[in-house]
Each structure stands twice: as structure tokens, then as C-alpha cells.
C-alpha atoms as a PDB file:
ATOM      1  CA  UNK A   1      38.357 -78.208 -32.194  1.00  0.00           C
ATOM      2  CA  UNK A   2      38.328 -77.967 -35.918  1.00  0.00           C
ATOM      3  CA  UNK A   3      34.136 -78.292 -37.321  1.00  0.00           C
ATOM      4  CA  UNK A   4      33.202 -78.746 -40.908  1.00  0.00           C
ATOM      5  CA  UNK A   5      32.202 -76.371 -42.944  1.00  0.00           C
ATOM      6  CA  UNK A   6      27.655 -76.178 -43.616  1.00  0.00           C
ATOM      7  CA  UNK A   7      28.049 -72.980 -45.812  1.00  0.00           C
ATOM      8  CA  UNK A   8      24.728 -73.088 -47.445  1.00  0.00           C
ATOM      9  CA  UNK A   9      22.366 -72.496 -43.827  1.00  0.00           C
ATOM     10  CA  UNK A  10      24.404 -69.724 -42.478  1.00  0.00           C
ATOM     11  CA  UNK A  11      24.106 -67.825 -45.960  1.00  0.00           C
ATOM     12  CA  UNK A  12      20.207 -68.695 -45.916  1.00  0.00           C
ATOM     13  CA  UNK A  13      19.768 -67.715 -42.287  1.00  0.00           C
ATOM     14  CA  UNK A  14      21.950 -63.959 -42.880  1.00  0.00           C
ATOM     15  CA  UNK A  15      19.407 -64.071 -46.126  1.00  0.00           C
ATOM     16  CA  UNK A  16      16.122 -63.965 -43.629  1.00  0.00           C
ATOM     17  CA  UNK A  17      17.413 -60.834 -42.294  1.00  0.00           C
ATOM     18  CA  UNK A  18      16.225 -61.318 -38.822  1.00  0.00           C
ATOM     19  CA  UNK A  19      17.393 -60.211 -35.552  1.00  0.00           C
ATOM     20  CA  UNK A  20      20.408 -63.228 -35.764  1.00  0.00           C
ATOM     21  CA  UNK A  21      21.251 -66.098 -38.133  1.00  0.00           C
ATOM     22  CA  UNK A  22      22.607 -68.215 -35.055  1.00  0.00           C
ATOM     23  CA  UNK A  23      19.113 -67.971 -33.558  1.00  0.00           C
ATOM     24  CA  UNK A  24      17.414 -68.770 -36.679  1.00  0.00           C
ATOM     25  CA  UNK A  25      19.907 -71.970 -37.001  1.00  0.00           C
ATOM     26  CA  UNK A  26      19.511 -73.230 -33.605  1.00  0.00           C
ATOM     27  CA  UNK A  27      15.660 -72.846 -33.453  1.00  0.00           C
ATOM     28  CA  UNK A  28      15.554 -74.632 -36.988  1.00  0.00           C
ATOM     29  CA  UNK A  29      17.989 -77.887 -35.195  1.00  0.00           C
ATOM     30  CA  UNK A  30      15.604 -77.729 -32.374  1.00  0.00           C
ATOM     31  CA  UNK A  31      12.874 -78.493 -34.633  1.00  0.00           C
ATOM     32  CA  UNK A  32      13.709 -81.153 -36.199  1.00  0.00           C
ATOM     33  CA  UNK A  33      16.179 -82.598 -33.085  1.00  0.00           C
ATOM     34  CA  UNK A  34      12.903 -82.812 -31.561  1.00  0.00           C
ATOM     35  CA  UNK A  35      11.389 -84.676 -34.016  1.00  0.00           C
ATOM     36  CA  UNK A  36      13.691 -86.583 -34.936  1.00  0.00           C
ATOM     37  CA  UNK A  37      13.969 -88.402 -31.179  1.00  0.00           C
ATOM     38  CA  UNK A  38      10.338 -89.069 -30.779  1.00  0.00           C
ATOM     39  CA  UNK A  39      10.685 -90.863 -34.634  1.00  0.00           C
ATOM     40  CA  UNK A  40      12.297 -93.754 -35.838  1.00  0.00           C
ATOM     41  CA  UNK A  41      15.111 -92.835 -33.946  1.00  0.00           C
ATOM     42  CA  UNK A  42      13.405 -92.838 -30.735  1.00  0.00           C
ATOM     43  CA  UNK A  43      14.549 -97.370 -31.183  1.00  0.00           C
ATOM     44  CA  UNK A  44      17.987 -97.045 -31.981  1.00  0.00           C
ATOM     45  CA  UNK A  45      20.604 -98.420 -29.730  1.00  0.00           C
ATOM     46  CA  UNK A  46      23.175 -95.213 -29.733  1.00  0.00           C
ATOM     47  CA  UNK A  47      20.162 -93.243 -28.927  1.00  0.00           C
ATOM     48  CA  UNK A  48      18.693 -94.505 -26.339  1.00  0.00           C
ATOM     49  CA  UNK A  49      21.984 -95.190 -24.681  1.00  0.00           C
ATOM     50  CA  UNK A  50      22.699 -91.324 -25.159  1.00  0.00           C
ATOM     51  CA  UNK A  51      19.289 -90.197 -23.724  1.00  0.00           C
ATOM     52  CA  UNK A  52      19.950 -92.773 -20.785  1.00  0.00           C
ATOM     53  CA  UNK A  53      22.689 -90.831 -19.921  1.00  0.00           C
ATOM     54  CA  UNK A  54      22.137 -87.843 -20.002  1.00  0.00           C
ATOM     55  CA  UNK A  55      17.973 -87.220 -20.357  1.00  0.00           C
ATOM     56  CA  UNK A  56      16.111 -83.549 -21.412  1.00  0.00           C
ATOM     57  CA  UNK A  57      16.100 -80.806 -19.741  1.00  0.00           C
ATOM     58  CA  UNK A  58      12.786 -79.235 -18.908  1.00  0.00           C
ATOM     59  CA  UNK A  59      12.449 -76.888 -21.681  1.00  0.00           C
ATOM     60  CA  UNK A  60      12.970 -79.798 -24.185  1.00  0.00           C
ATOM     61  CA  UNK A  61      10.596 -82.514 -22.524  1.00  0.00           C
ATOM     62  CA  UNK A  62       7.677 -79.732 -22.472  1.00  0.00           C
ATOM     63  CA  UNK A  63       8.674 -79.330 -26.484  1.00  0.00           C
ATOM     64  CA  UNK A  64       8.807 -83.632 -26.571  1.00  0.00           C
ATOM     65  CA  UNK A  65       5.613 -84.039 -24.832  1.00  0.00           C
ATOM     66  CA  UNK A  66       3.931 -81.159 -27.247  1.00  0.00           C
ATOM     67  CA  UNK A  67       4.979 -83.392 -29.940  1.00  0.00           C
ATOM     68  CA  UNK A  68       1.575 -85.879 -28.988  1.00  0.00           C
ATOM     69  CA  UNK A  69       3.599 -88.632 -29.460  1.00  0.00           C
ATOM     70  CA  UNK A  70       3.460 -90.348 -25.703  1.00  0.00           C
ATOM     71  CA  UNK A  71       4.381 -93.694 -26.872  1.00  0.00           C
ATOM     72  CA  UNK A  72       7.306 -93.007 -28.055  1.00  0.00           C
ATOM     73  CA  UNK A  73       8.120 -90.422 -25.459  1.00  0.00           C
ATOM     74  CA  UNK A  74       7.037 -93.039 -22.773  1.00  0.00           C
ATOM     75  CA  UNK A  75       9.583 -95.371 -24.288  1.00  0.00           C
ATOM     76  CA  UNK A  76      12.479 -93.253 -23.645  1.00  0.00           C
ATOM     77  CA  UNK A  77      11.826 -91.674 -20.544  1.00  0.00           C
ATOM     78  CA  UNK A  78      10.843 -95.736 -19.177  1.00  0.00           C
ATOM     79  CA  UNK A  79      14.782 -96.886 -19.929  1.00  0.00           C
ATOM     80  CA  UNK A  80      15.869 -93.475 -18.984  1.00  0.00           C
ATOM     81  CA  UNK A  81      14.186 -93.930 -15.582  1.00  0.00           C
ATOM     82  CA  UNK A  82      15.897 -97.126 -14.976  1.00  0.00           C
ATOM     83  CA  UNK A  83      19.216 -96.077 -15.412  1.00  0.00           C
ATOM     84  CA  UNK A  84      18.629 -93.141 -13.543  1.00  0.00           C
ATOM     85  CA  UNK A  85      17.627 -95.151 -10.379  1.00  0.00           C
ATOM     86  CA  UNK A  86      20.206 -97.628 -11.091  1.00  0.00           C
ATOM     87  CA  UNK A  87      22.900 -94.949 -10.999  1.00  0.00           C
ATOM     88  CA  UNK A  88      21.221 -92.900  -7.767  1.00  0.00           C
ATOM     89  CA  UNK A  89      20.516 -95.905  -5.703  1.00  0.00           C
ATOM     90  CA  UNK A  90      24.614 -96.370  -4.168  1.00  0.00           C
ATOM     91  CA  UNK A  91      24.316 -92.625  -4.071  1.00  0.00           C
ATOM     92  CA  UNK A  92      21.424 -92.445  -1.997  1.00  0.00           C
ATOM     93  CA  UNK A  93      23.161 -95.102   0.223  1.00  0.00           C
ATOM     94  CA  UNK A  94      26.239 -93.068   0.605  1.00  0.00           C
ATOM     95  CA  UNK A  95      24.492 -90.123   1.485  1.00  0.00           C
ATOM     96  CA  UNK A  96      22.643 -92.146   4.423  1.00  0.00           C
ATOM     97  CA  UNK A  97      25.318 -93.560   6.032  1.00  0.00           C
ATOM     98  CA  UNK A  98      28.346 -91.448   5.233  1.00  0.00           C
ATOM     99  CA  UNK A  99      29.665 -88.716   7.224  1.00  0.00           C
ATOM    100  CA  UNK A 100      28.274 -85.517   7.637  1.00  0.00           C
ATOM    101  CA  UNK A 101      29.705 -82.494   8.491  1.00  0.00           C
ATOM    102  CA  UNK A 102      28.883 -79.118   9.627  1.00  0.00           C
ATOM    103  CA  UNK A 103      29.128 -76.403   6.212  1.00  0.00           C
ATOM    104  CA  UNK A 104      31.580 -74.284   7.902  1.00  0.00           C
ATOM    105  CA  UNK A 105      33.879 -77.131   7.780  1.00  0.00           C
ATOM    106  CA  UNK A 106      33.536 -78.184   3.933  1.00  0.00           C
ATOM    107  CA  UNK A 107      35.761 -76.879   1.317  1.00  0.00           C
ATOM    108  CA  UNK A 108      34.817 -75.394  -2.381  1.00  0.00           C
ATOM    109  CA  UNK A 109      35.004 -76.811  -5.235  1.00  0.00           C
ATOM    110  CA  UNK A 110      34.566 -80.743  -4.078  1.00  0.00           C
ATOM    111  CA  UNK A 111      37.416 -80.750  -1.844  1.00  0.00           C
ATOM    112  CA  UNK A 112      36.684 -82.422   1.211  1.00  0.00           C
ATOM    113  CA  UNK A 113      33.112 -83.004   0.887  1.00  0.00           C
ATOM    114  CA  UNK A 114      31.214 -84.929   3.107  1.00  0.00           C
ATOM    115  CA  UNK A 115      28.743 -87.821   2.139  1.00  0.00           C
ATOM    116  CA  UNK A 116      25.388 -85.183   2.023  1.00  0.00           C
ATOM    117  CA  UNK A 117      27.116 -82.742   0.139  1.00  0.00           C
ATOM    118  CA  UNK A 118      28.881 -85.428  -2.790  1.00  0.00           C
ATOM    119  CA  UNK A 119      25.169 -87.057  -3.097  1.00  0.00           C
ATOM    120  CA  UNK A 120      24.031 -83.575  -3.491  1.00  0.00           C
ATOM    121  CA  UNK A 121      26.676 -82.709  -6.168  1.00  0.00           C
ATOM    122  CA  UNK A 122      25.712 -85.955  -8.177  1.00  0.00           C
ATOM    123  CA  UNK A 123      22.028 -85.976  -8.122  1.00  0.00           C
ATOM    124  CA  UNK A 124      22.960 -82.132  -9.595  1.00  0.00           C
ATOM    125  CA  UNK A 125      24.736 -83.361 -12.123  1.00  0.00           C
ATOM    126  CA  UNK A 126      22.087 -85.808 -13.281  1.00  0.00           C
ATOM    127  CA  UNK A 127      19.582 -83.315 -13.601  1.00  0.00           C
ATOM    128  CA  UNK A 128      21.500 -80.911 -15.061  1.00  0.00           C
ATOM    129  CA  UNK A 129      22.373 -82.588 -18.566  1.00  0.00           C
ATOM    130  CA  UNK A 130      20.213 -82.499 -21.911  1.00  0.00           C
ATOM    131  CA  UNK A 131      20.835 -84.637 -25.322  1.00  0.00           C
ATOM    132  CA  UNK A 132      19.476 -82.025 -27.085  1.00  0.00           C
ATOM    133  CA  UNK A 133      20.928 -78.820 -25.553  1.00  0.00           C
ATOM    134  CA  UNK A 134      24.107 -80.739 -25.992  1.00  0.00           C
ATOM    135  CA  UNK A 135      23.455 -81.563 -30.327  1.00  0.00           C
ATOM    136  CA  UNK A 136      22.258 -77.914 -30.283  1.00  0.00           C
ATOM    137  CA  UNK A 137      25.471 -76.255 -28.693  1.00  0.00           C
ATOM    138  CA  UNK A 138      27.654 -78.050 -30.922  1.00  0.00           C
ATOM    139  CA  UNK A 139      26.095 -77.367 -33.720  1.00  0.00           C
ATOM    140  CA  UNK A 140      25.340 -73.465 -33.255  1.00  0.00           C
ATOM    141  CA  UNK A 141      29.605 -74.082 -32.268  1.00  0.00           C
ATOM    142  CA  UNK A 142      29.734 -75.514 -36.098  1.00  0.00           C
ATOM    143  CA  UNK A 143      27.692 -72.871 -37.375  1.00  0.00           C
ATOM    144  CA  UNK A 144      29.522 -70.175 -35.843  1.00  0.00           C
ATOM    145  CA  UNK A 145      32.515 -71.420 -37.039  1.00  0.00           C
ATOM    146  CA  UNK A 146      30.992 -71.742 -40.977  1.00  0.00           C
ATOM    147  CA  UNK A 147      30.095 -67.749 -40.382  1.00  0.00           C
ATOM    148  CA  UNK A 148      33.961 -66.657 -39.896  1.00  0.00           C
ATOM    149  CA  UNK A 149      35.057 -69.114 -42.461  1.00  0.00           C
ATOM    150  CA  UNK A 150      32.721 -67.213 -44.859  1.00  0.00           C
ATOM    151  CA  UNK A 151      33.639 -63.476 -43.721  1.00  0.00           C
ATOM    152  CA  UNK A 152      36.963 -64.652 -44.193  1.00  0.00           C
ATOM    153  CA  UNK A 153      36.932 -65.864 -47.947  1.00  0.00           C
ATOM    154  CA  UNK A 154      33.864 -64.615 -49.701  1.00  0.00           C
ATOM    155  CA  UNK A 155      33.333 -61.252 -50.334  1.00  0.00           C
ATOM    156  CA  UNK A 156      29.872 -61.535 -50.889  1.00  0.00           C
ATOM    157  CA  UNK A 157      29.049 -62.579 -47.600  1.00  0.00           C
ATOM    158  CA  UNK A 158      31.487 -60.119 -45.775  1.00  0.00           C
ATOM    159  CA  UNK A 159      29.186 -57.171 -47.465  1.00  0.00           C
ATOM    160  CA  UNK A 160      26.066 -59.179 -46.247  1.00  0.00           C
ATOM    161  CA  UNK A 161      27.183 -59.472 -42.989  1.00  0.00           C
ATOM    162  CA  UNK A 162      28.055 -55.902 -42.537  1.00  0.00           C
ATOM    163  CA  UNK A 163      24.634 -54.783 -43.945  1.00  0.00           C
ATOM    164  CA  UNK A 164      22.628 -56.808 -41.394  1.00  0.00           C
ATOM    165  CA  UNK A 165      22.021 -56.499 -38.321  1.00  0.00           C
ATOM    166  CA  UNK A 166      24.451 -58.763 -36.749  1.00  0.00           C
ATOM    167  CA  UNK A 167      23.240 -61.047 -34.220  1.00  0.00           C
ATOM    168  CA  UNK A 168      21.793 -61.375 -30.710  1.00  0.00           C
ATOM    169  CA  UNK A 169      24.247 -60.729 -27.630  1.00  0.00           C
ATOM    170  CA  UNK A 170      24.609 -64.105 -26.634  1.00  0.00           C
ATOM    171  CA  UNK A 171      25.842 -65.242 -29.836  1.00  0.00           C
ATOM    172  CA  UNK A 172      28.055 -62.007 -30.466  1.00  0.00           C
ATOM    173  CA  UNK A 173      30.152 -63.474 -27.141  1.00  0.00           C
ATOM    174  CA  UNK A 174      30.164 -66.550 -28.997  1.00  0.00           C
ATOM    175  CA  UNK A 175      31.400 -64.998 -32.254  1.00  0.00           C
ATOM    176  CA  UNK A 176      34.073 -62.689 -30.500  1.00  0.00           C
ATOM    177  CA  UNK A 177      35.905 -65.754 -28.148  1.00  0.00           C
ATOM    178  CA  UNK A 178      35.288 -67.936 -31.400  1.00  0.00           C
ATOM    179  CA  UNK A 179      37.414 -65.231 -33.499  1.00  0.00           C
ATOM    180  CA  UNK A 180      40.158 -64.879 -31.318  1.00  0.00           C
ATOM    181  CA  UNK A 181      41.361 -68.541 -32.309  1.00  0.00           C
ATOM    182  CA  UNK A 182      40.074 -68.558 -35.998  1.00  0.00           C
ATOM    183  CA  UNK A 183      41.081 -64.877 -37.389  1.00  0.00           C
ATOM    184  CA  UNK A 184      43.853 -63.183 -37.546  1.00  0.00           C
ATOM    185  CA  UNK A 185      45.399 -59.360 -37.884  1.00  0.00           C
ATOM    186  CA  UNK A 186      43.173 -57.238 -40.256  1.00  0.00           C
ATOM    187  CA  UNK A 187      40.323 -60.203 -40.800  1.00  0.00           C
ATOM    188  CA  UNK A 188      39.895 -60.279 -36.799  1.00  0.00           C
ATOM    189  CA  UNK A 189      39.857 -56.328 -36.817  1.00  0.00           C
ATOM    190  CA  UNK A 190      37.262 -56.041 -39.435  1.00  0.00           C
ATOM    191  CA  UNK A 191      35.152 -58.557 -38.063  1.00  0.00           C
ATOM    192  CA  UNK A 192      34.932 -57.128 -34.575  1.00  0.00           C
ATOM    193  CA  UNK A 193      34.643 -54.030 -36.116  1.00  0.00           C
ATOM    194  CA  UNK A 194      31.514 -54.670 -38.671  1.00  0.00           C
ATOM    195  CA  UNK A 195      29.961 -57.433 -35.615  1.00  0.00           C
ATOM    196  CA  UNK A 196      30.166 -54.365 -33.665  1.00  0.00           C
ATOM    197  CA  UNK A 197      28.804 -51.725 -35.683  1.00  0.00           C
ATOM    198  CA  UNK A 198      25.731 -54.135 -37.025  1.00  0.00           C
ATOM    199  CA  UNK A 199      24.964 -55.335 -33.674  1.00  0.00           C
ATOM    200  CA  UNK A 200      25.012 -50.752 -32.465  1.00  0.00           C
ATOM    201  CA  UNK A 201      23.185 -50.456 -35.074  1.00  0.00           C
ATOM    202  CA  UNK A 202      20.280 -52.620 -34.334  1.00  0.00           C
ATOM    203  CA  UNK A 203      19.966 -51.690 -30.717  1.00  0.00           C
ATOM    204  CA  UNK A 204      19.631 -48.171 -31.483  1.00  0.00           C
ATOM    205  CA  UNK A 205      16.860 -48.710 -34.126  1.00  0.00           C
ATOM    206  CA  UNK A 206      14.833 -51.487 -31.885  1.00  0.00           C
ATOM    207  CA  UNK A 207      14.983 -48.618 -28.757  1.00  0.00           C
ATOM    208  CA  UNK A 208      13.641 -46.202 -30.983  1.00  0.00           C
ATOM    209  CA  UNK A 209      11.298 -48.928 -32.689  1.00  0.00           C
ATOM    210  CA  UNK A 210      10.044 -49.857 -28.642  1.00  0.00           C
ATOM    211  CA  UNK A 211       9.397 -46.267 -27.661  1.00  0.00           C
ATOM    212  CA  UNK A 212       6.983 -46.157 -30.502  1.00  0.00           C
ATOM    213  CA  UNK A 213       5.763 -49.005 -29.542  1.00  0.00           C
ATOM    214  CA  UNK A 214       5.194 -47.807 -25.871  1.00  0.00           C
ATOM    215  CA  UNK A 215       3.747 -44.719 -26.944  1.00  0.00           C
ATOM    216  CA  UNK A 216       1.055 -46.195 -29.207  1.00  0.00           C
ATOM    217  CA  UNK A 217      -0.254 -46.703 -26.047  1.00  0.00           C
ATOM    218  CA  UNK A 218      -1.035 -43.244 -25.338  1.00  0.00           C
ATOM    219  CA  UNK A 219      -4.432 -42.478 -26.762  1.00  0.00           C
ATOM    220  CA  UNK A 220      -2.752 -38.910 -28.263  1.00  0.00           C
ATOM    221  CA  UNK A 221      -1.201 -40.910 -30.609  1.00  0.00           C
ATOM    222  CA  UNK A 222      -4.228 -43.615 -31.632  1.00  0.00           C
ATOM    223  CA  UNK A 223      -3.916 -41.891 -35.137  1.00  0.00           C
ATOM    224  CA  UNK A 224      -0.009 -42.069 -35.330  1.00  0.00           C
ATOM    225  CA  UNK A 225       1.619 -44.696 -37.638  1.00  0.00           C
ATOM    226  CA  UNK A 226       3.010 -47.527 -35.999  1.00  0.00           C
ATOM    227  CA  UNK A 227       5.428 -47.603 -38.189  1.00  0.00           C
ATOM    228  CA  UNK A 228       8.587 -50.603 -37.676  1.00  0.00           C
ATOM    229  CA  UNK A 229       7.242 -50.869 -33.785  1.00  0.00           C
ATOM    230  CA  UNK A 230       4.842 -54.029 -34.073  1.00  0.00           C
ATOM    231  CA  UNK A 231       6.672 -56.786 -32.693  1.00  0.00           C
ATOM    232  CA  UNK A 232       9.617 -54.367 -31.131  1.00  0.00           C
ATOM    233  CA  UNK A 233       9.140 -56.054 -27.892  1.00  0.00           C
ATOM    234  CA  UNK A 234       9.721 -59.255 -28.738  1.00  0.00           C
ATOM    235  CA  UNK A 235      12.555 -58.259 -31.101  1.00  0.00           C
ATOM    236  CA  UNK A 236      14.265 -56.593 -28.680  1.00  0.00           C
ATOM    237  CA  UNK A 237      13.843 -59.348 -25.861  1.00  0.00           C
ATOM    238  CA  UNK A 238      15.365 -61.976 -28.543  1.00  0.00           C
ATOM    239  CA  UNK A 239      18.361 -59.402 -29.306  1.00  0.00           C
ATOM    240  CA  UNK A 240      19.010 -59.241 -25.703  1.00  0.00           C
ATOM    241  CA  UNK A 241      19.155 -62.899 -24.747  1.00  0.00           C
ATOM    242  CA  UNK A 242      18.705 -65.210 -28.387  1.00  0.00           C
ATOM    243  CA  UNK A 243      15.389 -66.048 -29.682  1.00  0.00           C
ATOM    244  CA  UNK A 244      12.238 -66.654 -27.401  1.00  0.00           C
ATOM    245  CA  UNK A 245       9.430 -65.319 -28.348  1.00  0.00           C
ATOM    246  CA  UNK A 246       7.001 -63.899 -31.488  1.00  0.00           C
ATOM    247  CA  UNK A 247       7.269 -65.576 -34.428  1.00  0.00           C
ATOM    248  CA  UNK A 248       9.663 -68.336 -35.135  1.00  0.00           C
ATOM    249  CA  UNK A 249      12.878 -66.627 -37.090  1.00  0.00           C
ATOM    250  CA  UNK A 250      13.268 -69.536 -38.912  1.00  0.00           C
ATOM    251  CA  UNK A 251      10.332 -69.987 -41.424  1.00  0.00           C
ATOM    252  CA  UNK A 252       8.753 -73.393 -41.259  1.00  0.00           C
END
């Protein structure tokens, strides 16, 4: 898949210096993908027919209904709703009077599945989907993308990007599968090589930065600087698994 190229937010989120642009980026689309269903959108044809479909998952409808717009989030989850119990109603009656077998006799992967266990599998699948964790994914995908484009034909950035501290270790799997495909020879070297050493270096300085934090707590050291250890913890959490908590790393 070939994505066009947003250069300007992926320099201003390497600008912020924080613990990862992608984070930054996909907290600042969640913002305003938020918004922008329970607004004018929220009546538009394509979207409702889209949130029909495939509805929010839990994390989003908490940040929808924090949004104190129930009207409009009424609205959406009402037509949702209906398709939802059109589509589960023949399911429901499959699963009542189809055959059911014991589980030592069903195979993996959908093969040979008996009435319970299909039912099962759908009603999964219909809770499992999310508009919004869908538009997000693609375009942290778009963004990730714009990033190697830009290490691979502006200097400027390349230096940037080595002198930062790389990104969290979600998106660094991202970045490495997403180079394989979209660098070559001594440009895919380099890149794995400076991701690497920014992403080594930030670990090492956020362990040191969350000993100091834990040993603040020692009343020895009341007196001692706390130096770059405020906020460690939740720097180090987002590093470990992409943003979640503390302040949000894109400014508002």
C-alpha cells in the first residue's frame, strides 16, 4: 500500500521532543476523530453507515460519552443498535437450533464448527471492531510511512531523528516491518541503526531517571534534587507500550 506523504506533522511531532512522534500523532487524530463524530458529521450518510458497521470500541465510547454531547452520541449508537440486532437476530437463530458438538470434536481455525461455536465467532467479531481505532491505525500507517520518506531525503530530519529519542516500542515494530518494504541497502542500515541507538538511549536514561524517582521516596534523600525523575513513571510506561498516561504529548 502506497500512503501520501503529511510531511509537516511528523517534523512538528520529532520537534516536541517527547518520548515518540507516532504517539504524539495518534493521540492528536484521536482528538479531533472524536470530535469530529459527535459534530456535524455525526448526520452524514457515509458515517453513519461506517459506525453501523463496525461501532467503538470501549476505550473510544468512554472518550465519546466524555465529550457531553448525548444527543448526538444517542443518535449514533440508536441506528448502530438496529443494525446490530438486525445482523445478530439469524445468528442467534442458528445458534439455537443448529448442531452442537462436543469441543473435542471441533477443529481450529473455523473448520468444522458447529452452530454454538460459528454464533460465538460472529457475535466476536461484532464486538471486536472500532471506526476510530480503524482511522487511527491507518493513519499512524501514513505517518509512519511520511517518517522514512523524510529520513530518506532530507538531511535535516535524518540528524533530528538521530538526536531524539526515537519512539515507543510499539511503534519501533511498526517502523522496523514498515522499513523492510520502503528502504533499501545503506538507508535501511542506518535507519535501524540510529532507531536503535535513540530508542537504547532513552531506556537507559528513563531507568536511571525512575530509580531517582523511586528513591525520592526514601526520606535520606528528602533534600536530594529530583532532578529529570518527575514524571519518569509515566514516561517510561508510555515508552514501553505508546502513550497512556501524564500529560498529553501532543500540546492542545
Amino acid at each position: 500500500m502506497r500512503y501520501h506523504l503529511d510531511t509537516i506533522p511528523v517534523w512538528d511531532a520529532v520537534k516536541l521532543e517527547g518520548e515518540c512522534p507516532l504517539c504524539a500523532l495518534r493521540r492528536h487524530n484521536e482528538v479531533i476523530d472524536v470530535d469530529r463524530y459527535l459534530g456535524a458529521s455525526v448526520m452524514e450518510p457515509d458515517t453513519r453507515i461506517q459506525v453501523n458497521a463496525l461501532g467503538f470500541c470501549p476505550r473510544h465510547q468512554e472518550l465519546l460519552y466524555k465529550q457531553q454531547n448525548r444527543l448526538g452520541h444517542a443518535l449514533m449508537m440508536h441506528t448502530h443498535l438496529k443494525e446490530t440486532m438486525q445482523r445478530l437476530s439469524p445468528v442467534l437463530k442458528q445458534a439455537q437450533k443448529g448442531e452442537i458438538k462436543r469441543p473435542s470434536l471441533l477443529k481450529r481455525g473455523g473448520e468444522g464448527e458447529d452452530a454454538l461455536s460459528a454464533a460465538a465467532r460472529k457475535i466476536r467479531e461484532m464486538t471486536g471492531s472500532c471506526i476510530l481505532c480503524r482511522s487511527i491505525e491507518e493513519n499512524t500507517n501514513r505517518y509512519a510511512y511520511t517518517l522514512l520518506h523524510l529520513y530518506q531525503t532530507d538531511s535535516a530530519f535524518r540528524e533530528a531523528f538521530r538526536k531524539s529519542k526515537g519512539v515507543c516500542l510499539k511503534d519501533m515494530a511498526l517502523l522496523m516491518e514498515m522499513a523492510r518494504t520502503e528502504l533499501k541497502g545503506d538507508t535501511l542500515r542506518d535507519f535501524i541503526r540510529d532507531l536503535c541507538d535513540a530508542v537504547e538511549r532513552s531506556l537507559a536514561k528513563l531507568e536511571g531517571d525512575l530509580e531517582g524517582f523511586t528513591l525520592k521516596f526514601d526520606y535520606r534523600n528528602a533534600d536530594k534534587p529530583w532532578g529529570d525523575s518527575r514524571g519518569s513513571l509515566e514516561r517510561t510506561v508510555n515508552k514501553l507500550r505508546g502513550w497512556c498516561l501524564g500529560e498529553e504529548p501532543w500540546p492542545q
